[in-house]
Protein backbone atom coordinates (compact mmCIF):
# COMPACT_ATOMS: atom_id res chain seq x y z
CA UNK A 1 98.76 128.63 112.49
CA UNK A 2 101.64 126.32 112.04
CA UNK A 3 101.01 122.83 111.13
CA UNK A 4 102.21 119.89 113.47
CA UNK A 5 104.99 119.09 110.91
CA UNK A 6 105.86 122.66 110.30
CA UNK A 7 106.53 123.02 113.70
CA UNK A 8 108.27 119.85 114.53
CA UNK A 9 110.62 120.35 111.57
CA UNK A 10 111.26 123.79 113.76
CA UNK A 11 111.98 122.28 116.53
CA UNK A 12 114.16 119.96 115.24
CA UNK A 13 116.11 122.77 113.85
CA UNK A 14 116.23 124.22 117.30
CA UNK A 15 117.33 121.21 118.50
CA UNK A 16 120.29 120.48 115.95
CA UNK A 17 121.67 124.49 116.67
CA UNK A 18 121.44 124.34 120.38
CA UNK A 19 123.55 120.98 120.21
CA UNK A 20 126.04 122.60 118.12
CA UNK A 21 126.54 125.46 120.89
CA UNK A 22 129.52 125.10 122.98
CA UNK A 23 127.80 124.34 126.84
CA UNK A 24 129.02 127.82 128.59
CA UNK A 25 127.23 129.36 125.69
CA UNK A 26 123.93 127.07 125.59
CA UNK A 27 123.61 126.56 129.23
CA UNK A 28 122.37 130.11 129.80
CA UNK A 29 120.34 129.85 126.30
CA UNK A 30 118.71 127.06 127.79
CA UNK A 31 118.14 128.26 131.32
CA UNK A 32 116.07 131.39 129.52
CA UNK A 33 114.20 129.50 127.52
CA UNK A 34 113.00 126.83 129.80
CA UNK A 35 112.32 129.88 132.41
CA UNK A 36 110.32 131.10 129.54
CA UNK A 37 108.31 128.07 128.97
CA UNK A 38 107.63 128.09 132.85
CA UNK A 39 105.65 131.06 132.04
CA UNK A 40 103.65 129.60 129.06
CA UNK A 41 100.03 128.41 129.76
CA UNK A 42 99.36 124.96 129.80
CA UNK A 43 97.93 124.25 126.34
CA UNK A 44 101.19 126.07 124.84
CA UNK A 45 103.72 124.02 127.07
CA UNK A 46 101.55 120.93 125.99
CA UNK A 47 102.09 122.13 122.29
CA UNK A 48 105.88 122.98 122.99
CA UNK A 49 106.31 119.37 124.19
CA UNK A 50 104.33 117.68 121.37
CA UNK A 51 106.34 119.01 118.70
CA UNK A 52 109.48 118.04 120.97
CA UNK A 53 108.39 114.70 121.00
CA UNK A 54 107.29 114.26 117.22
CA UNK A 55 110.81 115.11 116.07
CA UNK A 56 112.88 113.10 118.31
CA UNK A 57 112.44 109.74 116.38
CA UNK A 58 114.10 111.57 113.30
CA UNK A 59 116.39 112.85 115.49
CA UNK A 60 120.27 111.66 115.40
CA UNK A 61 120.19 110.91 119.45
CA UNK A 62 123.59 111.35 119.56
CA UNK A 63 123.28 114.82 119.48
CA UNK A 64 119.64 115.34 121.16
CA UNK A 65 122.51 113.88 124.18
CA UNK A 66 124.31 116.58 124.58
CA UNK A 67 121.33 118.69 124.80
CA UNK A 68 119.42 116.49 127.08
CA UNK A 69 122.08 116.30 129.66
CA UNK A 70 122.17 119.90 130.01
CA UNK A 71 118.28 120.19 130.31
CA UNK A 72 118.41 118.10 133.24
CA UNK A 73 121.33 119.81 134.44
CA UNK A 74 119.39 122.91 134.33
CA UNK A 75 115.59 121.15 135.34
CA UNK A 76 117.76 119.69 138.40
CA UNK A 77 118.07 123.68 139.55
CA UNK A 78 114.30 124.21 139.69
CA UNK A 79 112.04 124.07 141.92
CA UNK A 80 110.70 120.83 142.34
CA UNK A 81 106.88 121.55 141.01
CA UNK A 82 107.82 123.44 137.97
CA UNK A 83 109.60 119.61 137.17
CA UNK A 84 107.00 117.76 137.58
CA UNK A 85 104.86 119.53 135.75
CA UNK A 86 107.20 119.43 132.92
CA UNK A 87 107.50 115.58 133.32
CA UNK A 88 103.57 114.81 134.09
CA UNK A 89 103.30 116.70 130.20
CA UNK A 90 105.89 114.31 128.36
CA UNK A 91 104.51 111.09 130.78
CA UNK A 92 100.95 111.78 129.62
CA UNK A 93 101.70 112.76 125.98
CA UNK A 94 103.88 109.74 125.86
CA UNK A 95 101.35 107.29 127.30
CA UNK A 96 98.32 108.38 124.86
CA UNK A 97 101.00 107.67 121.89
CA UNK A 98 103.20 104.78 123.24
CA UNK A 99 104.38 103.64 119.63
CA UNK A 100 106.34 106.63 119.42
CA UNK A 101 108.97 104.99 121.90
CA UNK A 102 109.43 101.97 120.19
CA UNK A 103 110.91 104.57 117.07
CA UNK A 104 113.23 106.70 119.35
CA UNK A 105 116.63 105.04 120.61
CA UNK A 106 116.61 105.91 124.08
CA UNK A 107 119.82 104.45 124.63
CA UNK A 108 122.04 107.19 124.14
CA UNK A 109 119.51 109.74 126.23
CA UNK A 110 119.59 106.58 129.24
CA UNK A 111 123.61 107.03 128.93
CA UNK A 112 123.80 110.58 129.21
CA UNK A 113 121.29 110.16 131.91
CA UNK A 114 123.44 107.59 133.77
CA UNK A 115 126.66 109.91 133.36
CA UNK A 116 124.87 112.58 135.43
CA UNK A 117 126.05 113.42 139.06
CA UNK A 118 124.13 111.27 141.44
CA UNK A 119 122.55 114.26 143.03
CA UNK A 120 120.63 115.30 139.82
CA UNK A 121 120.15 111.81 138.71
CA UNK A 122 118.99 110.80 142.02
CA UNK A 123 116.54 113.58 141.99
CA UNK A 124 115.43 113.47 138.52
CA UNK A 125 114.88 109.76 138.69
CA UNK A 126 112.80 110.29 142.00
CA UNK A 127 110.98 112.96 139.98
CA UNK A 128 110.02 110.97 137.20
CA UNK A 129 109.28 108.23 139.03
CA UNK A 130 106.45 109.73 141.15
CA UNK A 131 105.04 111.34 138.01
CA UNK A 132 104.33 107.69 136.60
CA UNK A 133 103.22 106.42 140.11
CA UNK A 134 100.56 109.11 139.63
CA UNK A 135 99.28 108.21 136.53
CA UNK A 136 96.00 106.81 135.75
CA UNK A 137 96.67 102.79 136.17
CA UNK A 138 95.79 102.28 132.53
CA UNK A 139 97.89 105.28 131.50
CA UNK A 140 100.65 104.06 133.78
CA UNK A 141 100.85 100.45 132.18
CA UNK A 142 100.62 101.96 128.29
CA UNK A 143 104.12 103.90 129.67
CA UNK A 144 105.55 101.46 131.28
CA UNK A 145 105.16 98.76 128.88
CA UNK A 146 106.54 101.15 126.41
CA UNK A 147 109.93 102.32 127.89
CA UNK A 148 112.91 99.22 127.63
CA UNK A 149 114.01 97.73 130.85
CA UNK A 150 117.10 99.43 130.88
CA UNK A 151 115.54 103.04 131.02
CA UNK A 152 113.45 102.00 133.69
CA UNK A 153 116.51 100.14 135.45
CA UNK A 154 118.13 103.66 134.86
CA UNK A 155 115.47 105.66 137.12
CA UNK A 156 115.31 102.55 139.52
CA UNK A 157 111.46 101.82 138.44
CA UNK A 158 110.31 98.71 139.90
């Protein structure tokens, strides 16, 4: 077994060679692999995400970007339950360890997010949205006192 920073210096690998990829080439990459994590049981998508979200304050967010807006690009063609169980994963890993925002610029990831067509966007935001209306209220104040203003401005969170 793989320890927790064993794996998240993985994924961070991963991460840094899939941003690197030209998009016609990591597009269908992506689409494959997130197909194939739709197939994972729960406790190994948990995992999957965990180590995702471990890495990303070492991350250079510039380039977790260009990687991010083609994950929602591709989340934005699934069906709408396969999303938000990806999103209810990160919103309730995210709220148990809330400190972990406050070391990962979201700035550049609330840009990309912004640049998106309003279709996805729209969607995504109404999507993420409903998975933090559905939290547990103490859960749901942990996140939301967490994220900056501007990424909940972004998603329209009031």
């Amino acid at each position: 077994m793989q320890s927790s920073n064993s794996n998240s210096n993985v994924t961070g690998n991963i991460i840094q060679i899939l941003a690197s990829i030209p998009e016609f080439l990591r597009k269908p990459m992506m689409r494959n692999r997130i197909n194939d994590f739709f197939t994972l049981e729960h406790e190994d998508r948990v995992e999957m995400i965990k180590s995702v979200i471990e890495v990303l304050p070492s991350m250079d967010m510039s380039i977790v970007a260009r990687l991010f807006k083609t994950w929602l690009e591709l989340l934005h063609e699934f069906e709408y339950e396969k999303r938000i169980s990806l999103f209810n994963i990160y919103a309730m890993l995210l709220a148990d360890n809330p400190s972990i925002l406050a070391r990962i610029n979201l700035e550049p990831l609330v840009d990309t997010f912004n640049s998106l067509h309003q279709e996805i966007k729209t969607s995504i935001a109404a999507d993420i949205k409903q998975v933090i209306d559905k939290l547990d209220a103490d859960k749901r104040m942990l996140l939301i006192r967490s994220l900056p203003k501007y990424a909940l401005d972004a998603i329209d969170y009031k």
